[in-house]
N, C-alpha and C. Protein backbone atom coordinates (compact mmCIF):
# COMPACT_ATOMS: atom_id res chain seq x y z
N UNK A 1 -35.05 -9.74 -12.39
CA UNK A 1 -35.30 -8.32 -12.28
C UNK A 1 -35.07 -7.83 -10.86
N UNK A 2 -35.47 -8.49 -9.91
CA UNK A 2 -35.21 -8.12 -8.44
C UNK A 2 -33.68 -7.89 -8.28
N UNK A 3 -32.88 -8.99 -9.09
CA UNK A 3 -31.60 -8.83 -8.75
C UNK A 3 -31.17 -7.60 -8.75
N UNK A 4 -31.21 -7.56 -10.42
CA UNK A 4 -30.90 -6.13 -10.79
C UNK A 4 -31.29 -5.03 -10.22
N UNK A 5 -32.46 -5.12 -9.76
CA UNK A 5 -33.22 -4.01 -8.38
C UNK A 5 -32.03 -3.49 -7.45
N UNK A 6 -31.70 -4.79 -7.27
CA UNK A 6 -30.95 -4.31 -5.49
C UNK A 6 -29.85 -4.20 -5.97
N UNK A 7 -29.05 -4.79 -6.87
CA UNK A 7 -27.71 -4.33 -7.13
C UNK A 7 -27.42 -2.78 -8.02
N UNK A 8 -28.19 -2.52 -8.31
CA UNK A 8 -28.82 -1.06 -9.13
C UNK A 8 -29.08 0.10 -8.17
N UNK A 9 -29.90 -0.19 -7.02
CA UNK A 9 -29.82 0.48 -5.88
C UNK A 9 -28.89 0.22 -4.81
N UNK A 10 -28.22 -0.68 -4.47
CA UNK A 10 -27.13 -0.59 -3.81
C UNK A 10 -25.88 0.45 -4.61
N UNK A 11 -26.00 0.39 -5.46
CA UNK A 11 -24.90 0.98 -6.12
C UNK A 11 -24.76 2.39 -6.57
N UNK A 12 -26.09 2.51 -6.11
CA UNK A 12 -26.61 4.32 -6.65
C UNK A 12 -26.02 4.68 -5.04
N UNK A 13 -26.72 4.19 -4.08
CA UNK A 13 -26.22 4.23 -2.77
C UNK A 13 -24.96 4.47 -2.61
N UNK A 14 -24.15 3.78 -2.89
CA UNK A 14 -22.76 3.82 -2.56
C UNK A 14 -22.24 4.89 -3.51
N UNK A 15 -22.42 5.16 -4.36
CA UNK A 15 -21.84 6.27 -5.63
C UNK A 15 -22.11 7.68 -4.87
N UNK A 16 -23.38 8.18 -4.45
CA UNK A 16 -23.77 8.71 -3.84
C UNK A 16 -23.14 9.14 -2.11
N UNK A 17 -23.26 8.23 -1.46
CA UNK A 17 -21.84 8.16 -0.43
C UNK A 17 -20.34 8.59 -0.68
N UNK A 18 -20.04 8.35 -1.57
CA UNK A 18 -18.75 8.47 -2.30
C UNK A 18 -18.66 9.71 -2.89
N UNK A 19 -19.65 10.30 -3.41
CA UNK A 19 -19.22 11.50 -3.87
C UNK A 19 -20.25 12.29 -2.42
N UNK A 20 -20.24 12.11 -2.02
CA UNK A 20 -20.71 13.29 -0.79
C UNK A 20 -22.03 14.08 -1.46
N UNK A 21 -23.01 13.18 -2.46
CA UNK A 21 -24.01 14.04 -2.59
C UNK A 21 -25.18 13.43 -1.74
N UNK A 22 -26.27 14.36 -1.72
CA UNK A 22 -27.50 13.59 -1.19
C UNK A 22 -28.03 12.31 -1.37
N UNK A 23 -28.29 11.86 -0.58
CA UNK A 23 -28.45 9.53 -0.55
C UNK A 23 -30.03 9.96 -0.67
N UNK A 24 -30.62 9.99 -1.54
CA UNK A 24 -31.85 9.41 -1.80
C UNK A 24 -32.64 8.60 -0.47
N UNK A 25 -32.09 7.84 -0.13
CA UNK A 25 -32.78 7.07 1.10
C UNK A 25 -32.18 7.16 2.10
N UNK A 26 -32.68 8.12 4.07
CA UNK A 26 -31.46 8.47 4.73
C UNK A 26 -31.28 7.29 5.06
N UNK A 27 -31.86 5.96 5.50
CA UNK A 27 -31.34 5.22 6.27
C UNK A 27 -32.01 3.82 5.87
N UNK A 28 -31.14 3.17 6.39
CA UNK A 28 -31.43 1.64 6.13
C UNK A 28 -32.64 0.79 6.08
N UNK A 29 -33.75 1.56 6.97
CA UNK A 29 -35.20 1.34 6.94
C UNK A 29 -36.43 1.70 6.16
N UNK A 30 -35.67 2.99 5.51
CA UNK A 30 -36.50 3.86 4.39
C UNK A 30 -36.10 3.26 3.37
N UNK A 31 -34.59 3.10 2.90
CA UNK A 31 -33.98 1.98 1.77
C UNK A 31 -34.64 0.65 1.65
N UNK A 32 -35.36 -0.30 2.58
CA UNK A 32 -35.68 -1.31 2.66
C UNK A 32 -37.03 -1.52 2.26
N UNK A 33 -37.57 -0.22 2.71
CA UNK A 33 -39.01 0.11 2.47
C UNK A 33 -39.35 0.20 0.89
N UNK A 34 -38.33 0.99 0.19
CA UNK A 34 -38.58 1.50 -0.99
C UNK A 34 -38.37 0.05 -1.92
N UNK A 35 -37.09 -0.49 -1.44
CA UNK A 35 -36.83 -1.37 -2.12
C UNK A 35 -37.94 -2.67 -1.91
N UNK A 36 -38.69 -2.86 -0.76
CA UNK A 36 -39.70 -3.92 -1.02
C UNK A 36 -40.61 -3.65 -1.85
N UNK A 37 -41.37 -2.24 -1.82
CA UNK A 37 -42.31 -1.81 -2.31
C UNK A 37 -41.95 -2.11 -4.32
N UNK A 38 -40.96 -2.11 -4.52
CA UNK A 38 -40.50 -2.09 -5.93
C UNK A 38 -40.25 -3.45 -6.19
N UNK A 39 -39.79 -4.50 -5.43
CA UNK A 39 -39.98 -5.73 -5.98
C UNK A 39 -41.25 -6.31 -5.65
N UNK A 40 -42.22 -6.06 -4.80
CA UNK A 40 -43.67 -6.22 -5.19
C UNK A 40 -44.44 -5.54 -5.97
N UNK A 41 -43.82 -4.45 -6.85
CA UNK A 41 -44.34 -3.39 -7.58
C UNK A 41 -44.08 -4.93 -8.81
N UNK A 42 -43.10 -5.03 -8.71
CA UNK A 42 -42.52 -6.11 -10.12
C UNK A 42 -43.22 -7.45 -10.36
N UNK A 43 -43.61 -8.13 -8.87
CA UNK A 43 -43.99 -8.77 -9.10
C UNK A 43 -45.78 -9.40 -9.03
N UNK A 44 -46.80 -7.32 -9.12
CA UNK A 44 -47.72 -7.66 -8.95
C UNK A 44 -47.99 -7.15 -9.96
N UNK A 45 -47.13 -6.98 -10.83
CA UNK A 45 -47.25 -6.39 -11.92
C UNK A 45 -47.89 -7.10 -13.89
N UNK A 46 -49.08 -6.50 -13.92
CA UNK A 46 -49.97 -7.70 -14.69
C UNK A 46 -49.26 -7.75 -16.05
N UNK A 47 -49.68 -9.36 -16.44
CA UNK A 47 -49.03 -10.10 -17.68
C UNK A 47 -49.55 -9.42 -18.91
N UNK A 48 -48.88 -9.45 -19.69
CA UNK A 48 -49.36 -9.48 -20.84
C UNK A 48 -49.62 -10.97 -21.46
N UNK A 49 -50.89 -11.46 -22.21
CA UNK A 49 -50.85 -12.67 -23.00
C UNK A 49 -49.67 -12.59 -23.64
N UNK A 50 -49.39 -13.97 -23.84
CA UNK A 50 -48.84 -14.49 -25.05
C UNK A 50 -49.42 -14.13 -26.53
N UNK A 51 -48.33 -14.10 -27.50
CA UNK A 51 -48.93 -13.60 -28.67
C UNK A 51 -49.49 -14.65 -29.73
């Protein structure tokens, strides 16, 4: 899931660059930020039992 995280947001990134619209994240430190916060979002994220 992380993978998909960052290759999902790298790619919104660059699409975004490319068409000259607003980047969601201005800079490389706010991008990094968001993106840690979301793979610890994922991975503090509680189990469900087994069925």
């Amino acid at each position: 899931m992380a993978l998909q995280l960052m290759v999902h947001m790298l790619a919104e990134r660059e699409r975004s660059l490319g068409d000259g619209t607003q980047v969601t994240h201005s800079g490389r430190p706010a991008y990094a930020t968001v993106l840690v916060d979301a793979i610890s979002g994922l991975w503090t994220a509680p189990v469900t039992p087994g069925r």
